[in-house]
N, C-alpha and C. Protein backbone atom coordinates (compact mmCIF):
# COMPACT_ATOMS: atom_id res chain seq x y z
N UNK A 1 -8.05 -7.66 42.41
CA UNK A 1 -7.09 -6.86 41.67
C UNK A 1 -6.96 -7.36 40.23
N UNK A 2 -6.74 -9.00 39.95
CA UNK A 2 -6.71 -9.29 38.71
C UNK A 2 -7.50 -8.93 37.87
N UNK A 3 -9.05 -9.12 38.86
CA UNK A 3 -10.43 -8.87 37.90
C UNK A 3 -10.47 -7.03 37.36
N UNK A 4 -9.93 -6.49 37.82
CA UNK A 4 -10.04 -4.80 37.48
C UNK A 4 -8.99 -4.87 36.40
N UNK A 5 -7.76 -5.44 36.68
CA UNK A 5 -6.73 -5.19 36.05
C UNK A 5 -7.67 -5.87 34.65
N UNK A 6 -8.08 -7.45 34.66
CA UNK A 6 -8.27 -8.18 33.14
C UNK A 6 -9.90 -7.23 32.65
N UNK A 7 -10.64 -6.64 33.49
CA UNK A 7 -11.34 -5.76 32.84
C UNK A 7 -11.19 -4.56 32.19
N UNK A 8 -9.82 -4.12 32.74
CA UNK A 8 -9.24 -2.99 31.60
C UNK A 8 -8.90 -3.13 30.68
N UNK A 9 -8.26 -4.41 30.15
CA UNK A 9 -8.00 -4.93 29.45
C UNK A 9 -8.44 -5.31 28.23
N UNK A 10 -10.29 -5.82 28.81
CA UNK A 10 -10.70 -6.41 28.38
C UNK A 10 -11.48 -4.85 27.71
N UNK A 11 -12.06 -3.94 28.41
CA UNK A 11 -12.12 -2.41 27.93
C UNK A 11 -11.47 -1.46 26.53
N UNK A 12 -10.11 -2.32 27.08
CA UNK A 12 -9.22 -0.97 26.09
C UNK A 12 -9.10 -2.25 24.96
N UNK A 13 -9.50 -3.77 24.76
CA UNK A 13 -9.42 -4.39 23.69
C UNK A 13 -10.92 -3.75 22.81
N UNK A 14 -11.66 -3.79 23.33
CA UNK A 14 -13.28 -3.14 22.78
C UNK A 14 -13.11 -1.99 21.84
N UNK A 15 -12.20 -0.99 22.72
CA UNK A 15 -12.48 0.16 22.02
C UNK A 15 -11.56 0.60 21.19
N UNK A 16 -10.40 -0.57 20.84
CA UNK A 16 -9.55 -0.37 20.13
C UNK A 16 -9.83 -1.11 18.81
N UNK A 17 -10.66 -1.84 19.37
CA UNK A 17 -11.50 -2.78 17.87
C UNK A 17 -12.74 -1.57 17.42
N UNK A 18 -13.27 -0.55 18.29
CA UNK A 18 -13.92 -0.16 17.64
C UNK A 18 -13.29 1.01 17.26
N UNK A 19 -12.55 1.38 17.36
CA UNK A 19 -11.71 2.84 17.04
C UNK A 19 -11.38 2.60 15.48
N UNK A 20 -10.58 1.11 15.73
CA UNK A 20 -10.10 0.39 14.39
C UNK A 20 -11.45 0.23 13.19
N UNK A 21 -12.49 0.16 13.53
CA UNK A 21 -13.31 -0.55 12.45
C UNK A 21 -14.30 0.82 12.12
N UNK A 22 -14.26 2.18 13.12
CA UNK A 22 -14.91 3.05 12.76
C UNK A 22 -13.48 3.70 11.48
N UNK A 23 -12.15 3.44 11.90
CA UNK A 23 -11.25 4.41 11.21
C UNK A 23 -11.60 3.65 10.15
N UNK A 24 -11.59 2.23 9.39
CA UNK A 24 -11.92 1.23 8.22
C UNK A 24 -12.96 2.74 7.49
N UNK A 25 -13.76 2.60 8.10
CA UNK A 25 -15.66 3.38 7.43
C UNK A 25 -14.65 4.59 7.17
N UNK A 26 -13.96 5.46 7.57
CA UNK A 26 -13.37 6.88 7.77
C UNK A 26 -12.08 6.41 6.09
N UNK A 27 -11.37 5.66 6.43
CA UNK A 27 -10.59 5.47 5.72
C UNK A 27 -10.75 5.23 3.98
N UNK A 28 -12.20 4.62 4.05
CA UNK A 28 -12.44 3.72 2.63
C UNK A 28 -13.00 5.37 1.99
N UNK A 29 -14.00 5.84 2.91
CA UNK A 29 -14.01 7.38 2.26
C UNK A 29 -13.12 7.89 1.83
N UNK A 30 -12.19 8.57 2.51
CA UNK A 30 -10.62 9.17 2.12
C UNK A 30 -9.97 8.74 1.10
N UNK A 31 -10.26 7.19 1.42
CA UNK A 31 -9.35 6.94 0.14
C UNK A 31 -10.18 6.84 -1.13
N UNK A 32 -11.20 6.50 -1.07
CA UNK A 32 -11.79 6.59 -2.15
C UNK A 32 -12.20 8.42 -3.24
N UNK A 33 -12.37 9.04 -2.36
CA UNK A 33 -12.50 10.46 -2.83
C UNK A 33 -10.60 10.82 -3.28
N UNK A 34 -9.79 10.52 -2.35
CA UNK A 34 -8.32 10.85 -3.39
C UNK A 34 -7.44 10.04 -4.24
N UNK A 35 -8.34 9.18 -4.25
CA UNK A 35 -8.63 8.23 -5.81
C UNK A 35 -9.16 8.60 -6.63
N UNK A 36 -10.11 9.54 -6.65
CA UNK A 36 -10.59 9.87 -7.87
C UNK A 36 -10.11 11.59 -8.23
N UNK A 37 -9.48 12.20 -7.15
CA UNK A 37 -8.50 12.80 -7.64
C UNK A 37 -7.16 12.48 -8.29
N UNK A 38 -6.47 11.84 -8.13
CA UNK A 38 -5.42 10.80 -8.65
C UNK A 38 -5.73 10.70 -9.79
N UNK A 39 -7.13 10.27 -10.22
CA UNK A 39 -7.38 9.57 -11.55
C UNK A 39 -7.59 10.73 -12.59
N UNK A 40 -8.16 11.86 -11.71
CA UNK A 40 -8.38 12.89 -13.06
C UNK A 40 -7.72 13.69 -12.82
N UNK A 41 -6.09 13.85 -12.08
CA UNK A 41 -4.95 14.52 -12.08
C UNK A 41 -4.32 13.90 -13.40
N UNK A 42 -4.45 12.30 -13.24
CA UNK A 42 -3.72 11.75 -14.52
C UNK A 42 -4.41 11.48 -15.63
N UNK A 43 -5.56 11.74 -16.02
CA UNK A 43 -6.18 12.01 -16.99
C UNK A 43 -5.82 13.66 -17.70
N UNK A 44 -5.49 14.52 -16.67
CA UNK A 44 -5.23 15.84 -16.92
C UNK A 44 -3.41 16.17 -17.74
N UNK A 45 -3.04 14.91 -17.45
CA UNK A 45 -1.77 14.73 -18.59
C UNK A 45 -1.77 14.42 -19.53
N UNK A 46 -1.09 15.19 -20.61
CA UNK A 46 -1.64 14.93 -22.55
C UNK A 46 -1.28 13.62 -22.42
N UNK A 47 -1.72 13.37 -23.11
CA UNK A 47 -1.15 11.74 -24.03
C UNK A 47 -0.34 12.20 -24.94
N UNK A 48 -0.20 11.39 -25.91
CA UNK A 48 0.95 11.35 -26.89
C UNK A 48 0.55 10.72 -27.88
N UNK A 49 0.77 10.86 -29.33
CA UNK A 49 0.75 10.21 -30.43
C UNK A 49 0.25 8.80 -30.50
N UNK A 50 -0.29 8.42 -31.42
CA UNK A 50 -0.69 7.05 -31.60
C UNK A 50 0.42 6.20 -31.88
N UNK A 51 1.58 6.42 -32.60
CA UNK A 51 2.83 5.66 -32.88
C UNK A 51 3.48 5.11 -31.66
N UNK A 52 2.87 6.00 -30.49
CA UNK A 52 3.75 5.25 -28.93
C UNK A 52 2.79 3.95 -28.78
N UNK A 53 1.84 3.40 -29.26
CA UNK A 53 1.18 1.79 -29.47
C UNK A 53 1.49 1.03 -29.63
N UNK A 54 2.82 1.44 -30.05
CA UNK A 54 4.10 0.68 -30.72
C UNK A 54 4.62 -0.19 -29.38
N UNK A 55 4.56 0.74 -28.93
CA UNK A 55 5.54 0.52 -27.27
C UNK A 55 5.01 0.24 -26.12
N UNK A 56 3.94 -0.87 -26.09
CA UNK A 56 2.79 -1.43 -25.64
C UNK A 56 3.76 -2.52 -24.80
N UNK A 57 3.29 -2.71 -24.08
CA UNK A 57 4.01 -4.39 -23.38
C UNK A 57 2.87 -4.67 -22.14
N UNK A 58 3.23 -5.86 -21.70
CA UNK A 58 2.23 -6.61 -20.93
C UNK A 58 3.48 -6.85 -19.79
N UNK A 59 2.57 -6.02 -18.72
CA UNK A 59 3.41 -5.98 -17.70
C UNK A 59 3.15 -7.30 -16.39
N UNK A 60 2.17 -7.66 -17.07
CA UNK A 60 1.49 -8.84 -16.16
C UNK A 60 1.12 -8.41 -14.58
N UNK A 61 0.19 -7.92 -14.97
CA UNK A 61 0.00 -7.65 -13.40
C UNK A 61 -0.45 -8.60 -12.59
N UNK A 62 -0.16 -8.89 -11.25
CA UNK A 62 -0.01 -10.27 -10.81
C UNK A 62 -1.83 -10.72 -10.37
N UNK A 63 -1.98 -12.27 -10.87
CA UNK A 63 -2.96 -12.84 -11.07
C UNK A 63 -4.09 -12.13 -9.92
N UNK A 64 -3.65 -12.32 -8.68
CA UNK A 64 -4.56 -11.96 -7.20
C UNK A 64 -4.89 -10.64 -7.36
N UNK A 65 -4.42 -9.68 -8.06
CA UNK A 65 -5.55 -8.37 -8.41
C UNK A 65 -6.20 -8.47 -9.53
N UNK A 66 -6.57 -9.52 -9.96
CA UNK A 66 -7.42 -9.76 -10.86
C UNK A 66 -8.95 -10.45 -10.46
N UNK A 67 -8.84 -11.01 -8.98
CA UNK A 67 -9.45 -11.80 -8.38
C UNK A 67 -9.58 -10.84 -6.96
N UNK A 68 -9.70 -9.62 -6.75
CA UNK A 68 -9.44 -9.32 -5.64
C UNK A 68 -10.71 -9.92 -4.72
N UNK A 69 -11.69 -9.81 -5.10
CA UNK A 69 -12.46 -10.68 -4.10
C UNK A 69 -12.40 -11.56 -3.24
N UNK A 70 -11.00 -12.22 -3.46
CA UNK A 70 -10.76 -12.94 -2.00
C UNK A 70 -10.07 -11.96 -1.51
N UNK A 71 -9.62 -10.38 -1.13
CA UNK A 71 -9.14 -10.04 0.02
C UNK A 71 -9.98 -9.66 1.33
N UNK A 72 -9.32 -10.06 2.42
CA UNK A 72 -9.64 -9.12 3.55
C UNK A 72 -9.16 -7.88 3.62
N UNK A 73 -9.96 -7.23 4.54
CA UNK A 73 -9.33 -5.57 4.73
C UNK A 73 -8.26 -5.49 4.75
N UNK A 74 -7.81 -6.58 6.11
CA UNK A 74 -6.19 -6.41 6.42
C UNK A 74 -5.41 -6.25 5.11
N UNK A 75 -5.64 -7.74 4.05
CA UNK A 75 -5.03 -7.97 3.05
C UNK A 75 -4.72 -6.52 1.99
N UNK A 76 -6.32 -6.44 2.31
CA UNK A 76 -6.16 -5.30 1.23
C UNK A 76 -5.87 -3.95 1.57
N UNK A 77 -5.06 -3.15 2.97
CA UNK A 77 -4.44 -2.37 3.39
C UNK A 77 -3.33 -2.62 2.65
N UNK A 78 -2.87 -3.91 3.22
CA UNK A 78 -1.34 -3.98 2.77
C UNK A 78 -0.87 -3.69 1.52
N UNK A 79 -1.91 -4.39 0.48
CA UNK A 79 -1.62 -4.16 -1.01
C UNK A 79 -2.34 -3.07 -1.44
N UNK A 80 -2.89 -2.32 -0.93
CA UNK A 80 -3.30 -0.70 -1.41
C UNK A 80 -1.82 0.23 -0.82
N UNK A 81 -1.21 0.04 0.55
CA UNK A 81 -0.25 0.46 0.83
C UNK A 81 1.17 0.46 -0.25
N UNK A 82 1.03 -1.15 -0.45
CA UNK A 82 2.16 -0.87 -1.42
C UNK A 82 2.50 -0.57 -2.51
N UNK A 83 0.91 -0.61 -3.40
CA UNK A 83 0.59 0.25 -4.95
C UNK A 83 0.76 1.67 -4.78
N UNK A 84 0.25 1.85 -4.23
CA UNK A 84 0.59 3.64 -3.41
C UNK A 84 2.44 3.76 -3.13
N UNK A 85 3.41 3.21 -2.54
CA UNK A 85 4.09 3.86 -2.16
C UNK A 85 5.02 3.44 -4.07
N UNK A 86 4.83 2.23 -4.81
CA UNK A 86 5.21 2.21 -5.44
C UNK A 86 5.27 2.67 -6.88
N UNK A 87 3.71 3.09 -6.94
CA UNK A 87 3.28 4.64 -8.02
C UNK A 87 3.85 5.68 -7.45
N UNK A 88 4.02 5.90 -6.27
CA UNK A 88 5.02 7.46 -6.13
C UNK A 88 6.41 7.31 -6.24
N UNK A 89 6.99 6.40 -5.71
CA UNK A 89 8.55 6.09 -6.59
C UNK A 89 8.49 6.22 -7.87
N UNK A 90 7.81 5.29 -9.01
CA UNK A 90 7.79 5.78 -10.18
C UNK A 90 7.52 7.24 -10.65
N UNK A 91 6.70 7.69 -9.82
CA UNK A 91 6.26 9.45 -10.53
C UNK A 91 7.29 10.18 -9.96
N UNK A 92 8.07 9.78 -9.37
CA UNK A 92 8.98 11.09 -8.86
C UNK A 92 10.78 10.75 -9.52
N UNK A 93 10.42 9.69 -10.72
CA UNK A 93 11.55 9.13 -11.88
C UNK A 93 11.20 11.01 -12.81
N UNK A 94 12.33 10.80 -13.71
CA UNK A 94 12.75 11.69 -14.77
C UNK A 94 11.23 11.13 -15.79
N UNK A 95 10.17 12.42 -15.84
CA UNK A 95 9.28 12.38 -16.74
C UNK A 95 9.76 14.29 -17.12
N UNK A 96 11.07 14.82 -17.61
CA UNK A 96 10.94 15.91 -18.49
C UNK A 96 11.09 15.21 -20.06
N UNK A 97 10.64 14.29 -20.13
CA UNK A 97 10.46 14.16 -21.84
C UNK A 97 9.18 14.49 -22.01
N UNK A 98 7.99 14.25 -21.21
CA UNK A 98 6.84 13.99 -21.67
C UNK A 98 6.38 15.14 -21.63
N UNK A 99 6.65 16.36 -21.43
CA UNK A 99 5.87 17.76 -21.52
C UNK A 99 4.84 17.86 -20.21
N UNK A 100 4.75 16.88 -19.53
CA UNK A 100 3.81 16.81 -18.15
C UNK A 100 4.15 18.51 -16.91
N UNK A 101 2.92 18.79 -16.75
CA UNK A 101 2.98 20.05 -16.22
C UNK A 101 3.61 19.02 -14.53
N UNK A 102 4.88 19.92 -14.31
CA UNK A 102 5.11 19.63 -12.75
C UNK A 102 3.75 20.00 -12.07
N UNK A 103 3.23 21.18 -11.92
CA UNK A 103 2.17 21.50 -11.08
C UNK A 103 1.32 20.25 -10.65
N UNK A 104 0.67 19.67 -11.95
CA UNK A 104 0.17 17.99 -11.78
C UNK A 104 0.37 17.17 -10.81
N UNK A 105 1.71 16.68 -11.88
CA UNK A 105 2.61 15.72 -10.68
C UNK A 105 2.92 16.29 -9.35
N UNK A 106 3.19 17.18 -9.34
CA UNK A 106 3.23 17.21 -7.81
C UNK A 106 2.08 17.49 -7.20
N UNK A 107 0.77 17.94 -7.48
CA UNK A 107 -0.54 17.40 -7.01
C UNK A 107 -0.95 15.99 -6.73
N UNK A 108 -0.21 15.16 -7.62
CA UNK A 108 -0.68 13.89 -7.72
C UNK A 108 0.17 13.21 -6.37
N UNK A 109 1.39 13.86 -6.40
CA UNK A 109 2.57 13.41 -5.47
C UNK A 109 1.93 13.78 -4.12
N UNK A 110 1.38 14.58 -3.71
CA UNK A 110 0.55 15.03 -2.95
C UNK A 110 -0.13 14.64 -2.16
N UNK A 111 -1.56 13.90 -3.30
CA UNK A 111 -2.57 13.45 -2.92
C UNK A 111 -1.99 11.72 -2.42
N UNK A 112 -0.91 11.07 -3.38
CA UNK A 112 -0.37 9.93 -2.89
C UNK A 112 0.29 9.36 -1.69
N UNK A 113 0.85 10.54 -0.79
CA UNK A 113 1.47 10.76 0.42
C UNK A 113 0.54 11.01 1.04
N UNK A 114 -0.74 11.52 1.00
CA UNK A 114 -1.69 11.65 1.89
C UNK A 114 -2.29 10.64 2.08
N UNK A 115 -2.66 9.46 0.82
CA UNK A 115 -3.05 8.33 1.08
C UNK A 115 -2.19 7.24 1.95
N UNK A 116 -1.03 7.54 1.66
CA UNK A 116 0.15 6.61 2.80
C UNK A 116 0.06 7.11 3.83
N UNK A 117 0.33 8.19 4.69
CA UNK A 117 -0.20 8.52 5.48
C UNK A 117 -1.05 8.35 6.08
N UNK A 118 -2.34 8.34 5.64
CA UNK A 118 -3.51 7.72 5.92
C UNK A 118 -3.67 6.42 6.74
N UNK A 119 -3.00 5.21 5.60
CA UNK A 119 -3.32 3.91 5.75
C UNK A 119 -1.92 3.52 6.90
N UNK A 120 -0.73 3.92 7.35
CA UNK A 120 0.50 3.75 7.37
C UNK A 120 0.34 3.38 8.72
N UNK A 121 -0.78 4.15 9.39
CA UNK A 121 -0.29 3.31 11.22
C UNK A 121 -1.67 2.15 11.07
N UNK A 122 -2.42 2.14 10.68
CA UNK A 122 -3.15 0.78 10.11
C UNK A 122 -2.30 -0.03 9.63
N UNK A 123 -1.32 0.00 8.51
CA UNK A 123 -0.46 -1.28 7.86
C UNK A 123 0.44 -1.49 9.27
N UNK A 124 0.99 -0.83 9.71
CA UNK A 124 1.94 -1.28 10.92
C UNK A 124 1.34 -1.87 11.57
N UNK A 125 0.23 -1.57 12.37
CA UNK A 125 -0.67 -2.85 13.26
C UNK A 125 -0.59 -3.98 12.54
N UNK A 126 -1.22 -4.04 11.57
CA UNK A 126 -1.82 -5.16 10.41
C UNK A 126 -0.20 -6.07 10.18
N UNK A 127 0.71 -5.41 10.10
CA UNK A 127 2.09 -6.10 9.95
C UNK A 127 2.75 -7.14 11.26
N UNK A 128 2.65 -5.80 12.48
CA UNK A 128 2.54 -6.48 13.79
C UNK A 128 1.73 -7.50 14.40
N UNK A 129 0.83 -7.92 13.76
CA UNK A 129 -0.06 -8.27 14.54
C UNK A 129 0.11 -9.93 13.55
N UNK A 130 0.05 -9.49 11.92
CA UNK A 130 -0.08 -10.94 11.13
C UNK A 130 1.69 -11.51 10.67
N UNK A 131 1.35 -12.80 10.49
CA UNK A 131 3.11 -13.02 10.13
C UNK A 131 3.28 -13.55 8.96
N UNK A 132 2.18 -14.24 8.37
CA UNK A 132 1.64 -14.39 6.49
C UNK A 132 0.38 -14.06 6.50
N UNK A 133 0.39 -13.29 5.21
CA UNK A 133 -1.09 -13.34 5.03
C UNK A 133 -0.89 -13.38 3.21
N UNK A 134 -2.27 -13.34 2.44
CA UNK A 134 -2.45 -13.40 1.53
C UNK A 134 -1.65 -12.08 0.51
N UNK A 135 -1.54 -10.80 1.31
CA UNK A 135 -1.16 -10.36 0.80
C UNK A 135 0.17 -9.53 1.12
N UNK A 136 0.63 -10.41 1.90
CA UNK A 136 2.17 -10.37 1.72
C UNK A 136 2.84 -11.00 0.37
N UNK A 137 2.26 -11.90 0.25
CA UNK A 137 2.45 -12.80 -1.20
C UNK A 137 2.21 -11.74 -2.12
N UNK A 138 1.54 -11.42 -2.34
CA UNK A 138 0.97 -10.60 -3.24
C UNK A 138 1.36 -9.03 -3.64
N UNK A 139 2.07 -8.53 -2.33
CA UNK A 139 3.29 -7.59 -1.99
C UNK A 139 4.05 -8.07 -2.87
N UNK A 140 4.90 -9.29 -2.95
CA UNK A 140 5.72 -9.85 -3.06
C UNK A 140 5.50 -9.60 -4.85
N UNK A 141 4.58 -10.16 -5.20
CA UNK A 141 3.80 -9.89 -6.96
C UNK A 141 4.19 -8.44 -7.30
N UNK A 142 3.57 -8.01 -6.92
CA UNK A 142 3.20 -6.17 -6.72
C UNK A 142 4.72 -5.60 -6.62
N UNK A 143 6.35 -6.40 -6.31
CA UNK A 143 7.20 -5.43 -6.38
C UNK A 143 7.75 -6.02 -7.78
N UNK A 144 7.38 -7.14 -7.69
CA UNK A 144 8.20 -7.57 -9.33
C UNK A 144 7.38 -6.61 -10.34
N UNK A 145 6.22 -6.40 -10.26
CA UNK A 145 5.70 -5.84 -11.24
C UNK A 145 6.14 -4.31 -11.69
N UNK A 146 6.15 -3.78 -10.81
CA UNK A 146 6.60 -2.48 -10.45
C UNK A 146 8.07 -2.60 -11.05
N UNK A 147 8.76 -3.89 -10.60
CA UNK A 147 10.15 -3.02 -10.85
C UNK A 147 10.09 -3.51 -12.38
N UNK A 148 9.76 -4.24 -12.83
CA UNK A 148 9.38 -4.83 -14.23
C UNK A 148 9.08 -2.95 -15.04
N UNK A 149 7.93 -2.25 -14.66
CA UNK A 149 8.09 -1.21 -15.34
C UNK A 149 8.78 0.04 -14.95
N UNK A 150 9.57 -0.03 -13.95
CA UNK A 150 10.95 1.03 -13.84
C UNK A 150 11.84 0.28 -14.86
N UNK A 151 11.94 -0.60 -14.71
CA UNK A 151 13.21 -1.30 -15.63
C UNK A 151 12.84 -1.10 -17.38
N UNK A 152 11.67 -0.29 -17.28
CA UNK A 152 10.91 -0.62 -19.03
C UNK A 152 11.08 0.89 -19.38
N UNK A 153 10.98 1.46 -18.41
CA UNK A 153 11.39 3.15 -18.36
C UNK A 153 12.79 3.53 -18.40
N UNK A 154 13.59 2.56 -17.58
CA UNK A 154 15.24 3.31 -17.96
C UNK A 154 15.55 2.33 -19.26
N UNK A 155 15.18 1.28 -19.76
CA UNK A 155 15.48 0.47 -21.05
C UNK A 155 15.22 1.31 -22.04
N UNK A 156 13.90 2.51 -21.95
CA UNK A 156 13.14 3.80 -22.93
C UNK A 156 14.03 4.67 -22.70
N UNK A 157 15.19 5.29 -21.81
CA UNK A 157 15.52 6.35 -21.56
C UNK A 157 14.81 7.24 -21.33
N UNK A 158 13.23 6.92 -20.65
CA UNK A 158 12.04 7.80 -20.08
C UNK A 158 11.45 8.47 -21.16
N UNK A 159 11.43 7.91 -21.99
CA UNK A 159 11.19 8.52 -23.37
C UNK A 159 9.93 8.91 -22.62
N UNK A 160 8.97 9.89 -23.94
CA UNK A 160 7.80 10.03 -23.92
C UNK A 160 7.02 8.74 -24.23
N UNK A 161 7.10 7.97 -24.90
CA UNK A 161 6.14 7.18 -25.43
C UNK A 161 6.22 5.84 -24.32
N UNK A 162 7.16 5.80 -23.41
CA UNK A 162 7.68 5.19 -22.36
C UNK A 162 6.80 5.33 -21.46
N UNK A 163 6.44 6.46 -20.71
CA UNK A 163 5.81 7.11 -20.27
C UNK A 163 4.57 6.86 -20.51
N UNK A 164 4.22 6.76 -21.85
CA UNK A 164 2.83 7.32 -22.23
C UNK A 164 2.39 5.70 -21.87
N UNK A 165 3.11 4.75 -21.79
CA UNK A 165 2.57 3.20 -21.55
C UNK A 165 2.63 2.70 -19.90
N UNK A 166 3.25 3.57 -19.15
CA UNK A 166 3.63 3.23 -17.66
C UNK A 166 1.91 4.10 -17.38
N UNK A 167 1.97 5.66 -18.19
CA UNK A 167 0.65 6.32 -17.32
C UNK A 167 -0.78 5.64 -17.10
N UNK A 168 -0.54 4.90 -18.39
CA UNK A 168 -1.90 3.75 -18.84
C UNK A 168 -2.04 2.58 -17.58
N UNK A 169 -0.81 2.16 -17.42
CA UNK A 169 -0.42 1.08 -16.58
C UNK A 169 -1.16 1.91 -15.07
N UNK A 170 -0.45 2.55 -14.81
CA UNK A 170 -0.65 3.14 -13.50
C UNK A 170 -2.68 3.42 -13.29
N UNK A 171 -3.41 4.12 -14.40
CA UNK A 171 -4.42 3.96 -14.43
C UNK A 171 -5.05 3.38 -13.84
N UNK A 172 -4.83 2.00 -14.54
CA UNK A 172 -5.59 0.73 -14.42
C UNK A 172 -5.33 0.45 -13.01
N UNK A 173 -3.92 0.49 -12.59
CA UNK A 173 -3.58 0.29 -10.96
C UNK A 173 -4.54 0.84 -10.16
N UNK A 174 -5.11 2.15 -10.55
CA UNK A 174 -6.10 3.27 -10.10
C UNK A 174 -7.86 2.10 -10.05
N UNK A 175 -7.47 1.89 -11.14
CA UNK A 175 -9.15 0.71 -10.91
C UNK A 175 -8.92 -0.14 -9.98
N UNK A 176 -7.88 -0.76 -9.67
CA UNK A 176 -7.40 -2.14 -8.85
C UNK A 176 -7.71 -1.31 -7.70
N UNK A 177 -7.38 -0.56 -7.38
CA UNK A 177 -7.12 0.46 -6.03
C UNK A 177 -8.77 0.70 -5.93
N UNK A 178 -9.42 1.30 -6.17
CA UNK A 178 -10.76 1.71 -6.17
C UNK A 178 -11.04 0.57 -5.83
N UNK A 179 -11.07 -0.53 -6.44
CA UNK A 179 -11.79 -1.89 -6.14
C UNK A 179 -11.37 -2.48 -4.94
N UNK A 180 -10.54 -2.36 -4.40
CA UNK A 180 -9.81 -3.15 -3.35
C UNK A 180 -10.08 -2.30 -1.99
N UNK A 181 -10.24 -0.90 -2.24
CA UNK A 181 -11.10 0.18 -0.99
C UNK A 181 -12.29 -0.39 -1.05
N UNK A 182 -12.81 -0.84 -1.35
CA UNK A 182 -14.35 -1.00 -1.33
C UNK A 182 -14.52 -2.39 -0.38
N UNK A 183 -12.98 -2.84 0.04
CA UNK A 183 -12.94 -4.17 0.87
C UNK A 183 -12.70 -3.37 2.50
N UNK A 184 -12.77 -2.09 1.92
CA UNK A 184 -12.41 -1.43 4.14
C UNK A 184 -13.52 -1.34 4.38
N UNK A 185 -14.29 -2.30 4.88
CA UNK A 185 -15.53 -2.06 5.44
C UNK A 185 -15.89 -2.77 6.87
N UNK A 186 -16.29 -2.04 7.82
CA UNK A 186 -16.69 -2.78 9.28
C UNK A 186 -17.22 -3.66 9.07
């Protein structure tokens, strides 16, 4: 009886590792193709004057996405999860200064919920299962930073030129992101 029972077991551990590592191959696609919608949704928003150069700041984005090469998948679920949910808090702040077509943004809002979605019962395993990892720390980076430029946006009164330095910011987040999918691999 034990032996049937620890062979089911041992069954439904197999195919849950492979369910898991075929969804990885499924996932890095997905996300990678509405990443590059993302990127030329926000390329598809004017810019603004050269005088907003003025209003440049260094948001420091934290050292370990600069180095992403040490993540694991796991790692790097977690911190693709939380750049994602924390670029859509910011885009769904007061941008009627900047002339930005809603239609956009809410394409962009869109495609960003589909990526959480996506990754969201993967991060819950990945949460359940680890109790530190590298990029919980790094979560941890990733909210100071974030709130560092909400706090740079209501200090602007969402100005346009406010804006026009968070969209840049967010961009680049868009490269970090691209780079860090390329770690979901079986």
């Amino acid at each position: 009886m034990t032996h049937r029972c620890l062979l089911q077991m041992v069954l439904l551990l197999c195919f849950s590792t492979t369910a898991l590592s075929r969804s990885y191959s499924l996932l890095r696609f997905q996300q990678r193709r509405s990443l590059a919608v993302c990127q030329k949704l926000l390329w598809q928003l004017p810019s603004t004057p050269q005088h907003c150069l003025e209003a440049r700041m260094d948001f420091q984005m934290p050292e370990e996405m600069k180095q992403a090469q040490q993540f694991r998948k796991e790692d790097a679920i977690l911190v693709i999860y939380e750049m994602l949910q924390q670029i859509f808090g910011i885009l769904t702040r007061d941008f009627s200064s900047t002339g930005w077509s809603e239609t956009i943004i809410e394409d962009l809002l869109e495609e960003l919920y589909g990526q959480m979605n996506r990754l969201q019962p993967i991060q819950k395993e990945i949460m359940q299962k680890q109790n530190s990892t590298m990029g919980d720390t790094t979560v941890l980076h990733l909210r100071k930073y974030y709130f560092n430029l909400v706090q740079y946006l209501k200090s602007k009164e969402y100005n346009r030129c406010a804006w026009t330095v968070v969209r840049v910011q967010i961009l680049r987040n868009f490269s970090f992101l691209t780079r860090l999918t390329g770690y979901l691999r079986d």
